[in-house]
C-alpha atoms as a PDB file:
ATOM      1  CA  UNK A   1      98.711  92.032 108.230  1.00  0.00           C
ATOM      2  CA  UNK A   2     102.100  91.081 106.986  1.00  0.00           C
ATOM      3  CA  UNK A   3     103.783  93.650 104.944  1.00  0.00           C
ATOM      4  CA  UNK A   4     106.273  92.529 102.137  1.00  0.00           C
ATOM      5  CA  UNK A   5     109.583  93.988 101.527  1.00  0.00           C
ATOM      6  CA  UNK A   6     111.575  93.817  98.618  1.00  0.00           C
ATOM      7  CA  UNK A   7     115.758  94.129  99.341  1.00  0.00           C
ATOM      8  CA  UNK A   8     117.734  95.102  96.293  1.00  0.00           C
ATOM      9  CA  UNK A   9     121.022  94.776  97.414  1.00  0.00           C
ATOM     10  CA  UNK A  10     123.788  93.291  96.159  1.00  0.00           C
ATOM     11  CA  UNK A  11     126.100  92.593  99.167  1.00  0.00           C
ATOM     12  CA  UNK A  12     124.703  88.932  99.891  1.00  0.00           C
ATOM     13  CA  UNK A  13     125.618  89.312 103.717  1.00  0.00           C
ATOM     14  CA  UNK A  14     123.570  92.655 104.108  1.00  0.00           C
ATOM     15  CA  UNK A  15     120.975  90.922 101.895  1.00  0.00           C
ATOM     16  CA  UNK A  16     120.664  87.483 104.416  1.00  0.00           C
ATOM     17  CA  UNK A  17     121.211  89.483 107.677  1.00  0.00           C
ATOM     18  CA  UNK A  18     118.339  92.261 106.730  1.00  0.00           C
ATOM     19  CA  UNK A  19     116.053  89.311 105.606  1.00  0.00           C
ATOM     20  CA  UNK A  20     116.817  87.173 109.030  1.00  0.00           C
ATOM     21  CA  UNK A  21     115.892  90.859 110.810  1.00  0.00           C
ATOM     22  CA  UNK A  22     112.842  91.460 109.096  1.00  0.00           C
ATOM     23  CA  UNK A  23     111.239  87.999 108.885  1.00  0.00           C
ATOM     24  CA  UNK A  24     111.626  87.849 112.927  1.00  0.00           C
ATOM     25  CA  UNK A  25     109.745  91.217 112.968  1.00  0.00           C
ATOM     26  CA  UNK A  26     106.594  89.856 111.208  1.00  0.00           C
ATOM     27  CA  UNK A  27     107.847  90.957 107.141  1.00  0.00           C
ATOM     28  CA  UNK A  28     107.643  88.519 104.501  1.00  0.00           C
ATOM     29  CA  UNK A  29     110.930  89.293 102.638  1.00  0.00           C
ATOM     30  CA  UNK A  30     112.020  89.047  98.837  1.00  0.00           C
ATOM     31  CA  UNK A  31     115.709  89.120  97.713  1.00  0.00           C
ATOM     32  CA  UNK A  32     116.955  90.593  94.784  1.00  0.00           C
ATOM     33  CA  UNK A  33     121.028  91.278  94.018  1.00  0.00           C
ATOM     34  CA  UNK A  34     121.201  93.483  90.957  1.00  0.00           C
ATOM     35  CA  UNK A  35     118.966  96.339  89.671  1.00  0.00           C
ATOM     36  CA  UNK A  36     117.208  94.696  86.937  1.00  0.00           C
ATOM     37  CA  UNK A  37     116.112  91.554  88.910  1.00  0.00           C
ATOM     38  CA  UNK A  38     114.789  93.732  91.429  1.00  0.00           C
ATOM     39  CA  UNK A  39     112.461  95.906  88.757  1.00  0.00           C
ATOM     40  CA  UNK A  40     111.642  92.484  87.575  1.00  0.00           C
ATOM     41  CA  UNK A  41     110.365  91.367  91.387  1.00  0.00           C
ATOM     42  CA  UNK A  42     108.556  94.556  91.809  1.00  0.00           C
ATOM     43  CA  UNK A  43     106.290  94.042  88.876  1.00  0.00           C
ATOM     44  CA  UNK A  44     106.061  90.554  90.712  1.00  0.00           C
ATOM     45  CA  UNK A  45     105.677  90.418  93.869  1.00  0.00           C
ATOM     46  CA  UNK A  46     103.889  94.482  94.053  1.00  0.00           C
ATOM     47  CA  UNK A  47     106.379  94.837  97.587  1.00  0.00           C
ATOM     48  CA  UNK A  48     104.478  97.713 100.517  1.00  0.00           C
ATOM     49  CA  UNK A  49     108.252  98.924 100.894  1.00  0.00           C
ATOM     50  CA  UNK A  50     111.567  98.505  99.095  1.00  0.00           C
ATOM     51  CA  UNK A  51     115.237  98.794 100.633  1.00  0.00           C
ATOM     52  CA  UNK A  52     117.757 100.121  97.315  1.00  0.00           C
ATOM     53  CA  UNK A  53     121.484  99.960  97.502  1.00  0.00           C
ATOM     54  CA  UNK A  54     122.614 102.524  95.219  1.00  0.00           C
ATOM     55  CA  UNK A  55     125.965 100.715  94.036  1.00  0.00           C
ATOM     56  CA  UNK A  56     124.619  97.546  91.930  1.00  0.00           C
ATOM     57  CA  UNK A  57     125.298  95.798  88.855  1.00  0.00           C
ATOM     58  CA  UNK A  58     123.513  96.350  85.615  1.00  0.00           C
ATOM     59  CA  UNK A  59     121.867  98.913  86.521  1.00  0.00           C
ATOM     60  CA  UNK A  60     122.520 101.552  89.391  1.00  0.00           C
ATOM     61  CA  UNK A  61     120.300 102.120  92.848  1.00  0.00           C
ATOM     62  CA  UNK A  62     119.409 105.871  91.286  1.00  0.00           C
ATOM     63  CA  UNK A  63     117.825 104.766  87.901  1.00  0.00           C
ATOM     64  CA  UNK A  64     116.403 101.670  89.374  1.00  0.00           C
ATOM     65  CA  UNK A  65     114.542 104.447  91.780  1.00  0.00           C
ATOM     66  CA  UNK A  66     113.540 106.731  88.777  1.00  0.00           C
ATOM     67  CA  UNK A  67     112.334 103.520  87.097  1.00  0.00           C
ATOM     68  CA  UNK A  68     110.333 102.602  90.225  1.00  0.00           C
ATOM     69  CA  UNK A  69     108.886 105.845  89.994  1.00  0.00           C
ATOM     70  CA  UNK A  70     107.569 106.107  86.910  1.00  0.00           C
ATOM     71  CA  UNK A  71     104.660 103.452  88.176  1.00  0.00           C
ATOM     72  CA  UNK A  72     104.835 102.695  91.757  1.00  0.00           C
ATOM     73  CA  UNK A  73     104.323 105.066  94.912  1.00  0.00           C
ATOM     74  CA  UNK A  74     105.255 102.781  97.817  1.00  0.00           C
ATOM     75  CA  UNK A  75     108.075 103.813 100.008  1.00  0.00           C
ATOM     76  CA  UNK A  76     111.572 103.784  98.808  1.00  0.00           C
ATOM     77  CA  UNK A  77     114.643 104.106 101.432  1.00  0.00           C
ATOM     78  CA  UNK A  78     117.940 104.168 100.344  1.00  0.00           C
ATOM     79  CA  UNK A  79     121.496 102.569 101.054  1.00  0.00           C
ATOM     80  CA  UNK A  80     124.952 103.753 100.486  1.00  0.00           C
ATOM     81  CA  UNK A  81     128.304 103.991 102.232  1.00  0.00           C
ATOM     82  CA  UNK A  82     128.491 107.143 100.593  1.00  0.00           C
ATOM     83  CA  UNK A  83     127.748 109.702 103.085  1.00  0.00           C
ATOM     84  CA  UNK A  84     127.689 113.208 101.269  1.00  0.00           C
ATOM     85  CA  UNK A  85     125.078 115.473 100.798  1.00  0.00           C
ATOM     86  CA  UNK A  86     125.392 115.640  97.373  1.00  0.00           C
ATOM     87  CA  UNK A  87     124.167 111.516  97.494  1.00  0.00           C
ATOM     88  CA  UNK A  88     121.862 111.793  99.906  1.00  0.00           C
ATOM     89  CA  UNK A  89     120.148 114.470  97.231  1.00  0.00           C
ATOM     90  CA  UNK A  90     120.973 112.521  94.212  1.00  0.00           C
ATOM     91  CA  UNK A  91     118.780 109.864  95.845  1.00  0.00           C
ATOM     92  CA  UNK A  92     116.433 111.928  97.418  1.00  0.00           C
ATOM     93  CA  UNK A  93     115.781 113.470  93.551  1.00  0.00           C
ATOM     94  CA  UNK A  94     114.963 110.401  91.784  1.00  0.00           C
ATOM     95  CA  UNK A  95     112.205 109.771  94.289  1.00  0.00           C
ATOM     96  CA  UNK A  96     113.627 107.944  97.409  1.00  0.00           C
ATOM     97  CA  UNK A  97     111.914 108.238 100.881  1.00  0.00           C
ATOM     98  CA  UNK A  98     114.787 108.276 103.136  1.00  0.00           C
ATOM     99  CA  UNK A  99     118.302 107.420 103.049  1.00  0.00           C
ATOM    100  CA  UNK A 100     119.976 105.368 105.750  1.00  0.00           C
ATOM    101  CA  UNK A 101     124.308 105.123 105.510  1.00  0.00           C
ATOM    102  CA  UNK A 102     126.256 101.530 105.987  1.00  0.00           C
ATOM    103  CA  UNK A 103     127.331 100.531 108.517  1.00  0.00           C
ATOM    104  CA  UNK A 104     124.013 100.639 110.487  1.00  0.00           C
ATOM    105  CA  UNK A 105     121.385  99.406 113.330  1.00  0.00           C
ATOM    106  CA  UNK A 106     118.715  96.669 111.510  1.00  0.00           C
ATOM    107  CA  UNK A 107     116.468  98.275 114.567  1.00  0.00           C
ATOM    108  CA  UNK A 108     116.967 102.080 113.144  1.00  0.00           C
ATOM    109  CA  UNK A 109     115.906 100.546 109.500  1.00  0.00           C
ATOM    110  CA  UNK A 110     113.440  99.041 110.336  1.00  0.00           C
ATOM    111  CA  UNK A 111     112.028 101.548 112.674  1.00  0.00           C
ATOM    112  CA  UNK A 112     112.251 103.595 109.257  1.00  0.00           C
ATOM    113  CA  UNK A 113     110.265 101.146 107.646  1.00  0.00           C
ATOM    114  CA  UNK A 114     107.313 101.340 110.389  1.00  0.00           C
ATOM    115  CA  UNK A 115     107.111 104.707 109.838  1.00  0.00           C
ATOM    116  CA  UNK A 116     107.376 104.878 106.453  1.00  0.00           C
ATOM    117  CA  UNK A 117     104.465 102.504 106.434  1.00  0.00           C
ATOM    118  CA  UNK A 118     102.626 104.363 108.954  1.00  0.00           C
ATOM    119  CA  UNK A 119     102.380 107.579 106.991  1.00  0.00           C
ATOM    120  CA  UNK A 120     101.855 105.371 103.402  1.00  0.00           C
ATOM    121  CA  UNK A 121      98.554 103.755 105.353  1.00  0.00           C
ATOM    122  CA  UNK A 122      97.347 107.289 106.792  1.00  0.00           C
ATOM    123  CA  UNK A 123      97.606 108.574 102.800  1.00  0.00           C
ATOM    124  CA  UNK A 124      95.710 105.366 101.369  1.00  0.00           C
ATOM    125  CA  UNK A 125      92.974 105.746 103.843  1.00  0.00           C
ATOM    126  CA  UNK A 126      93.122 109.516 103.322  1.00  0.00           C
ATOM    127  CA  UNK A 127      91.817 108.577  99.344  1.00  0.00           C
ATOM    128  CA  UNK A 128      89.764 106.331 100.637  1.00  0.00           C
ATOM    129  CA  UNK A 129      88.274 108.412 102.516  1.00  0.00           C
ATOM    130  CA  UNK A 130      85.626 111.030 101.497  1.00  0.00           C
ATOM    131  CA  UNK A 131      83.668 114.013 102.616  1.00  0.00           C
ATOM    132  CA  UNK A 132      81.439 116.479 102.104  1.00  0.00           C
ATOM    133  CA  UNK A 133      79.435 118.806 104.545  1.00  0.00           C
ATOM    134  CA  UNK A 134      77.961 116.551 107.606  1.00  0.00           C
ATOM    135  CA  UNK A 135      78.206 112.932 104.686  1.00  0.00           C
ATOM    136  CA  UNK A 136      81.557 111.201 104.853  1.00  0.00           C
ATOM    137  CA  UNK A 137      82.188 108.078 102.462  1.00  0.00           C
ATOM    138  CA  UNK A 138      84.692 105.436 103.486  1.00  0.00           C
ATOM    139  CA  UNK A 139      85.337 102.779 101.034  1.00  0.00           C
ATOM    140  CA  UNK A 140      87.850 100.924 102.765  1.00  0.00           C
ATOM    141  CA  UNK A 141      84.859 100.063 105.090  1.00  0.00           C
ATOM    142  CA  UNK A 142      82.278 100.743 102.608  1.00  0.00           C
ATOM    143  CA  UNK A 143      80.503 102.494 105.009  1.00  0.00           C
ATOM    144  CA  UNK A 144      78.803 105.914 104.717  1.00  0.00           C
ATOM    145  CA  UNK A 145      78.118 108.205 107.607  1.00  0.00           C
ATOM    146  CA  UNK A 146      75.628 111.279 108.372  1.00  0.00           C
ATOM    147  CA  UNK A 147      76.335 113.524 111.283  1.00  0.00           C
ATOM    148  CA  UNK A 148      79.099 110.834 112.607  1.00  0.00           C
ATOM    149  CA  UNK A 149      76.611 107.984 112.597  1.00  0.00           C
ATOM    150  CA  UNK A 150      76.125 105.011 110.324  1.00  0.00           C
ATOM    151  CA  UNK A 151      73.805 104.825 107.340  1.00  0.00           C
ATOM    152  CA  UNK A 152      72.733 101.246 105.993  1.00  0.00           C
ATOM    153  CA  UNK A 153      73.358 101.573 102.346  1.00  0.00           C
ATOM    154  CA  UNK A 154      73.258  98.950 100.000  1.00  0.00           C
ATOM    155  CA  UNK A 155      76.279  98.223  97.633  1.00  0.00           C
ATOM    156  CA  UNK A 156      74.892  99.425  94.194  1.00  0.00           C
ATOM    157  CA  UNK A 157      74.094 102.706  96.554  1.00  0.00           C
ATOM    158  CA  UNK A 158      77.141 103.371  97.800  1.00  0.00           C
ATOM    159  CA  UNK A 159      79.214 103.170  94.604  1.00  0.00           C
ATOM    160  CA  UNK A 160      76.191 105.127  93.170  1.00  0.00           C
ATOM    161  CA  UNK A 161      77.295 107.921  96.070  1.00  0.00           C
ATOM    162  CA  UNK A 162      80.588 107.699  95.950  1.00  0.00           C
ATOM    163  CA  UNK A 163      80.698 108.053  92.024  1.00  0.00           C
ATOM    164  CA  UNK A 164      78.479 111.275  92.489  1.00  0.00           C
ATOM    165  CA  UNK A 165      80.837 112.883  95.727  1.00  0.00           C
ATOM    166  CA  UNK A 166      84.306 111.845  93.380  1.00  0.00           C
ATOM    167  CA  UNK A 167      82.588 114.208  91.110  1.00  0.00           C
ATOM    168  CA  UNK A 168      80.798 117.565  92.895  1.00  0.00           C
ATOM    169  CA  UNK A 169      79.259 119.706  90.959  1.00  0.00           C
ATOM    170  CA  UNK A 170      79.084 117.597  87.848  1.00  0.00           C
ATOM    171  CA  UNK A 171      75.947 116.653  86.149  1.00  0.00           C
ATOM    172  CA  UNK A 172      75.715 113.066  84.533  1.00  0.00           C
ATOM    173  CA  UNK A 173      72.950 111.776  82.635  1.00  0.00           C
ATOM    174  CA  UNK A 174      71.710 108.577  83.605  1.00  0.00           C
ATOM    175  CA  UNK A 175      73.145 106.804  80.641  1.00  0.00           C
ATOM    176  CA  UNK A 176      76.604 107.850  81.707  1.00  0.00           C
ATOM    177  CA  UNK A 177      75.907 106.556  85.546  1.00  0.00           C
ATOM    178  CA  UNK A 178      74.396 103.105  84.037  1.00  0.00           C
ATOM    179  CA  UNK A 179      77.973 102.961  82.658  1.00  0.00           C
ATOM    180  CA  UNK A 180      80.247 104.283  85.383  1.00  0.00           C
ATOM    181  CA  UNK A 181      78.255 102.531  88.273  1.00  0.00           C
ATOM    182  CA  UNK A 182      76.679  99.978  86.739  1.00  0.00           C
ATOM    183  CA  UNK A 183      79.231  98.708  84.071  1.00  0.00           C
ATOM    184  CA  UNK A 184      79.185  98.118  80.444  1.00  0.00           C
ATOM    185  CA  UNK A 185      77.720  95.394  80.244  1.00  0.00           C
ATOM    186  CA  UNK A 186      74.887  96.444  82.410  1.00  0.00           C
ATOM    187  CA  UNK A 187      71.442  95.907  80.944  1.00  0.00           C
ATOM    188  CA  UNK A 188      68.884  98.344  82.542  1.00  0.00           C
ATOM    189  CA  UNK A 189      66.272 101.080  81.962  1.00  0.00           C
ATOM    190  CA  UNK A 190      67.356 103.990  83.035  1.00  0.00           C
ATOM    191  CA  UNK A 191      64.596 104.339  85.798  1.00  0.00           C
ATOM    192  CA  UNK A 192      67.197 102.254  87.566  1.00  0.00           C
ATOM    193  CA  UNK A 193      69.151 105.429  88.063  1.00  0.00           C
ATOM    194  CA  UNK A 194      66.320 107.091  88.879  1.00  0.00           C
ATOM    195  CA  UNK A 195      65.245 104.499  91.580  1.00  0.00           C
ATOM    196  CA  UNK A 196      68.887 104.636  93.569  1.00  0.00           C
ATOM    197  CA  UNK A 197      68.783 108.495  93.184  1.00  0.00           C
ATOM    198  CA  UNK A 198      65.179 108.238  95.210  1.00  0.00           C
ATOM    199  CA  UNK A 199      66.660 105.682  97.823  1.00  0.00           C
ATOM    200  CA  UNK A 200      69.607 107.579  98.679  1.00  0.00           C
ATOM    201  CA  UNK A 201      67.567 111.472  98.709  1.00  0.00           C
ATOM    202  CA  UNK A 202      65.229 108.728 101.163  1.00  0.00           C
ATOM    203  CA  UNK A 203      67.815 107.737 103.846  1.00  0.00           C
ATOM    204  CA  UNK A 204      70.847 111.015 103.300  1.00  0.00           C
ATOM    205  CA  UNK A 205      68.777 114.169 102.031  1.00  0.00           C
ATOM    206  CA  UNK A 206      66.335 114.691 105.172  1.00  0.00           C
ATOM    207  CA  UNK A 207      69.820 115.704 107.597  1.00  0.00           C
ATOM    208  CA  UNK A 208      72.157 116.905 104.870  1.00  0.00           C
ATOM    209  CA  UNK A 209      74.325 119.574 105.578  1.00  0.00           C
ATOM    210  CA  UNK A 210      76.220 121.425 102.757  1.00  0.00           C
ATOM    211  CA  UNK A 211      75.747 119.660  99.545  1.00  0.00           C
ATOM    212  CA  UNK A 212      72.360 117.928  97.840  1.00  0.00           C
ATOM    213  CA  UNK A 213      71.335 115.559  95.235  1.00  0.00           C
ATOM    214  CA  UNK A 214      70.397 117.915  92.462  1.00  0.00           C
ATOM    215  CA  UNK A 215      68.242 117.014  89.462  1.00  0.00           C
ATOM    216  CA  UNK A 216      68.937 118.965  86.454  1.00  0.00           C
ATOM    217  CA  UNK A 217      65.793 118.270  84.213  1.00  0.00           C
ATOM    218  CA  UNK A 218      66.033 116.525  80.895  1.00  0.00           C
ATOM    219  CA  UNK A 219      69.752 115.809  81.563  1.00  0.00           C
ATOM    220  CA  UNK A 220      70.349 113.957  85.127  1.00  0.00           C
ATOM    221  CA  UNK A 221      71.581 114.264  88.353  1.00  0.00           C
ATOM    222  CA  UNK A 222      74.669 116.085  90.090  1.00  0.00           C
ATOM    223  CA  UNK A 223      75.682 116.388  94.021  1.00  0.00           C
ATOM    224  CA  UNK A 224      75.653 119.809  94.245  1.00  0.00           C
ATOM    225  CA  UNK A 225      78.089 121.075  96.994  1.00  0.00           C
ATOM    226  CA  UNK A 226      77.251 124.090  98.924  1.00  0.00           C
ATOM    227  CA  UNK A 227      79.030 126.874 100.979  1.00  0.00           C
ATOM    228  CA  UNK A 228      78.238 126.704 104.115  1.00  0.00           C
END
């Protein structure tokens, strides 16, 4: 996978010489040399990681960052010759990752970058990720597992699951699944809740450990979680 980074920077030689480093390490690389093109490339190009000067034109590295952060969560390391600690928390404030001081090593930076990326992935696939009791959900693989081991689920099922475990404790009439799961523009009976209920209790309930399908009559259906 090649990760993009944006560069807002606007000392052209930093600019060409970080994009030279980080295209030879795998990155595809977009430029930007003031503070308002670079919000304007973010909406864009949607970077995985952005370098920030904090001295630019039009508008400085600091509110560019608060700007950033009022929408976007990817990681943000900063630049500046400045090397006080009252800069270094300025930027750390507005919502910056790190904060690397010129002159320095492309290698350091964009060691920083790995692991910035590194711990962004391990947080994504932490959401993506869901359990409860001995039933763990994993929609990056859309795969659902019981004990450790793989259940075949079909796709309808699995959203139908993960909908219900995004939820504990909740009851939902089937009207409100048809439109959560299904969509609005589903057209069903209702039974079809009814019937994906039945399939998952089929291949899940029999080894469950800790929470349960519940069926509250005359309303709908809940995954009750349990203490174990």
């Amino acid at each position: 996978m090649s990760y993009k980074i944006l560069i807002i920077e606007d000392d052209r030689n930093i600019c060409e010489l970080l994009a030279l480093y980080f295209k030879k390490e795998g990155y595809t690389v977009v430029l930007a040399h003031d503070g308002s093109t670079g919000l304007n490339l973010l909406h864009a190009e949607k970077p995985d990681v952005i370098i920030l000067d904090i001295m630019l034109p039009v508008i400085n590295g600091l509110e560019v960052c608060r700007l950033i952060r009022q929408h976007y969560t990817m990681p943000v390391i900063m630049l500046t010759a400045k090397d006080t600690s009252e800069d270094k928390v300025a930027g750390l404030d507005t919502g910056a990752d790190d904060y690397v001081v010129k002159p320095f090593d492309p290698k350091e930076l964009c060691a920083r970058v790995r692991a910035h990326l590194r711990r962004q992935t391990s947080r994504q696939a932490a959401k993506n990720t869901l359990v409860v009791g001995n039933l763990c959900l994993d929609m990056a693989k859309y795969e659902v597992l019981l004990n450790g081991a793989p259940v075949p689920l079909k796709p309808k099922e699995i959203n139908l699951l993960h909908f219900l475990i995004s939820h504990p404790n909740i009851v939902f009439s089937r009207d409100t699944l048809l439109e959560k799961v299904w969509g609005y523009d589903y057209v069903g009976e209702t039974r079809t809740v009814d019937v994906h209920i039945k399939r998952l209790r089929e291949k899940l309930e029999n080894h469950a450990t800790g929470w349960q399908i519940k069926t509250v009559w005359g309303i709908g259906y809940c995954l009750e979680v349990k203490n174990v």
